[in-house]
Protein backbone atom coordinates (compact mmCIF):
# COMPACT_ATOMS: atom_id res chain seq x y z
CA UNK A 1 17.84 5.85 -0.67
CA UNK A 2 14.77 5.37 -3.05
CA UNK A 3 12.60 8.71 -2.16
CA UNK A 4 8.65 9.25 -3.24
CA UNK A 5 9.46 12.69 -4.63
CA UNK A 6 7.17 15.41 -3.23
CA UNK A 7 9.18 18.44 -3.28
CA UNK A 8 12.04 19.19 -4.83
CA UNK A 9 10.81 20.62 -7.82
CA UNK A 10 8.35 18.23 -8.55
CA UNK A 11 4.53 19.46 -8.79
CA UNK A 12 2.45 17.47 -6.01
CA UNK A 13 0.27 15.02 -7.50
CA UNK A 14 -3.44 15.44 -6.15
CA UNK A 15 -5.52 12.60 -6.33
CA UNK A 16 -9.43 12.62 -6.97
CA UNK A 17 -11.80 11.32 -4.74
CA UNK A 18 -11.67 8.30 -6.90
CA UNK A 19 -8.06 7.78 -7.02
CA UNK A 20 -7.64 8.49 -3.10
CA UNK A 21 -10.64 5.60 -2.39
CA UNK A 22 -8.40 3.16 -4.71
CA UNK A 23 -5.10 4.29 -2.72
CA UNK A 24 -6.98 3.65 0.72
CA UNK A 25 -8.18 0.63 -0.60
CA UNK A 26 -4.65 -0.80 -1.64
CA UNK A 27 -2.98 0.36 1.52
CA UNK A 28 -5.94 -1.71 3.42
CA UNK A 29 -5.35 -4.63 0.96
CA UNK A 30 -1.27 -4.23 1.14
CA UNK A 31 -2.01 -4.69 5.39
CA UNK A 32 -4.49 -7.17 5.11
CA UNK A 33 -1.69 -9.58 3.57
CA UNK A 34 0.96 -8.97 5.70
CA UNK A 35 0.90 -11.77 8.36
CA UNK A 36 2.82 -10.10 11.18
CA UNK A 37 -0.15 -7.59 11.59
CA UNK A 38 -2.64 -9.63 10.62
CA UNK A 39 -1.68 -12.18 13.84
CA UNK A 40 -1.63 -9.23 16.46
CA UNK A 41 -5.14 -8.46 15.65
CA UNK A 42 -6.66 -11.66 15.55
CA UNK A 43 -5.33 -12.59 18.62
CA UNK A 44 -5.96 -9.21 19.70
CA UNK A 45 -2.23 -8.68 21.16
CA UNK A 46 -3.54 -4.86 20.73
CA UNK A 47 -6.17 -5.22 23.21
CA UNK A 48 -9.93 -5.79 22.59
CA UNK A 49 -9.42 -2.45 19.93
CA UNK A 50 -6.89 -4.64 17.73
CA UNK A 51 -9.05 -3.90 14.42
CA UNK A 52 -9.87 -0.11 15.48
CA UNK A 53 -5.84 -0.08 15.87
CA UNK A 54 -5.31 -1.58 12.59
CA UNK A 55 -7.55 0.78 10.28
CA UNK A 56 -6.47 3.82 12.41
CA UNK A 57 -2.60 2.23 11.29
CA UNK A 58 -4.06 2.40 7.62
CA UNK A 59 -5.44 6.13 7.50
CA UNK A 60 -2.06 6.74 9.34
CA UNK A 61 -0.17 5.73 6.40
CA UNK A 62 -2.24 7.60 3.85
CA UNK A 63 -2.04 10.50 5.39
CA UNK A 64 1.47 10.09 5.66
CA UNK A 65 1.87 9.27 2.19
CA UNK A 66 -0.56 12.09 0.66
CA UNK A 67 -0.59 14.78 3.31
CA UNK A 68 2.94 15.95 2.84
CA UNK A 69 5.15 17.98 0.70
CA UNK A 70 8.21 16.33 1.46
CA UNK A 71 10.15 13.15 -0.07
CA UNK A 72 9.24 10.77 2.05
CA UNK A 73 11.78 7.70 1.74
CA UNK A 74 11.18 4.10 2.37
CA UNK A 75 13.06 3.76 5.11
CA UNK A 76 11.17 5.95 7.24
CA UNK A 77 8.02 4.07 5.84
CA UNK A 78 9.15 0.98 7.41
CA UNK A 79 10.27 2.70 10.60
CA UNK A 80 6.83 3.94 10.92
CA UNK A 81 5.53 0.14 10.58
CA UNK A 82 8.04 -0.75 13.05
CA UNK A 83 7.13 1.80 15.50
CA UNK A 84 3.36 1.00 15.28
CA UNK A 85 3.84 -2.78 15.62
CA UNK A 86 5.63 -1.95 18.99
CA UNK A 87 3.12 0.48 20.18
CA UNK A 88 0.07 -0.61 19.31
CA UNK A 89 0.33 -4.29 19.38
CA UNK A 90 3.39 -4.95 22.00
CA UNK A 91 5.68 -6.72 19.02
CA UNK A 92 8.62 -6.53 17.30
CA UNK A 93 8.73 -8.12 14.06
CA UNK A 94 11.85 -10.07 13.42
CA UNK A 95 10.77 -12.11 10.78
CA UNK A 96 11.32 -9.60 7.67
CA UNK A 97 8.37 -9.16 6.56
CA UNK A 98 8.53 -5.07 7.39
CA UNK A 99 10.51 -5.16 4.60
CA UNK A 100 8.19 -6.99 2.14
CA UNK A 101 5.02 -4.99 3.59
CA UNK A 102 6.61 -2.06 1.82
């Protein structure tokens, strides 16, 4: 399993108020291509708050990525995209692209 080391000896990286605007960014830009997600909210399979659902999903996985102290693996990364896509937008993505969105 390929883990984002966070504990385990290793000193936590903190990232400036620069560096965390450029991480939000990318994890905005990394959701904006991924077609799957980008489907349920244009056609608002979330309800009418399909784009509130979709930036809440983004400051989701920031936090989840920079808010911890554990190694957080990929797996559970694409779990949590899994999860969300059933949740908050009523769909199960069968087409692979959790996989590439990671």
């Amino acid at each position: 399993m390929d883990g984002i080391p966070a504990g385990n000896g290793f000193a936590p990286q903190v990232l400036s108020t620069e560096g965390m605007t450029k991480f939000e960014e990318g994890v905005g830009l990394i959701l904006s291509s991924w077609m799957a997600l980008q489907m349920a909210v244009q056609n608002e399979w979330g309800g009418r708050e399909s784009r509130q659902k979709e930036q809440k999903f983004a400051a989701d996985i920031v936090a989840w990525l920079t808010r911890s102290t554990e190694t957080r693996y990929i797996d559970e990364l694409e779990e949590m995209l899994d999860e969300n896509m059933i949740l908050s937008f009523n769909t199960e993505i069968e087409d692979g692209s959790l996989e590439e969105s990671k």
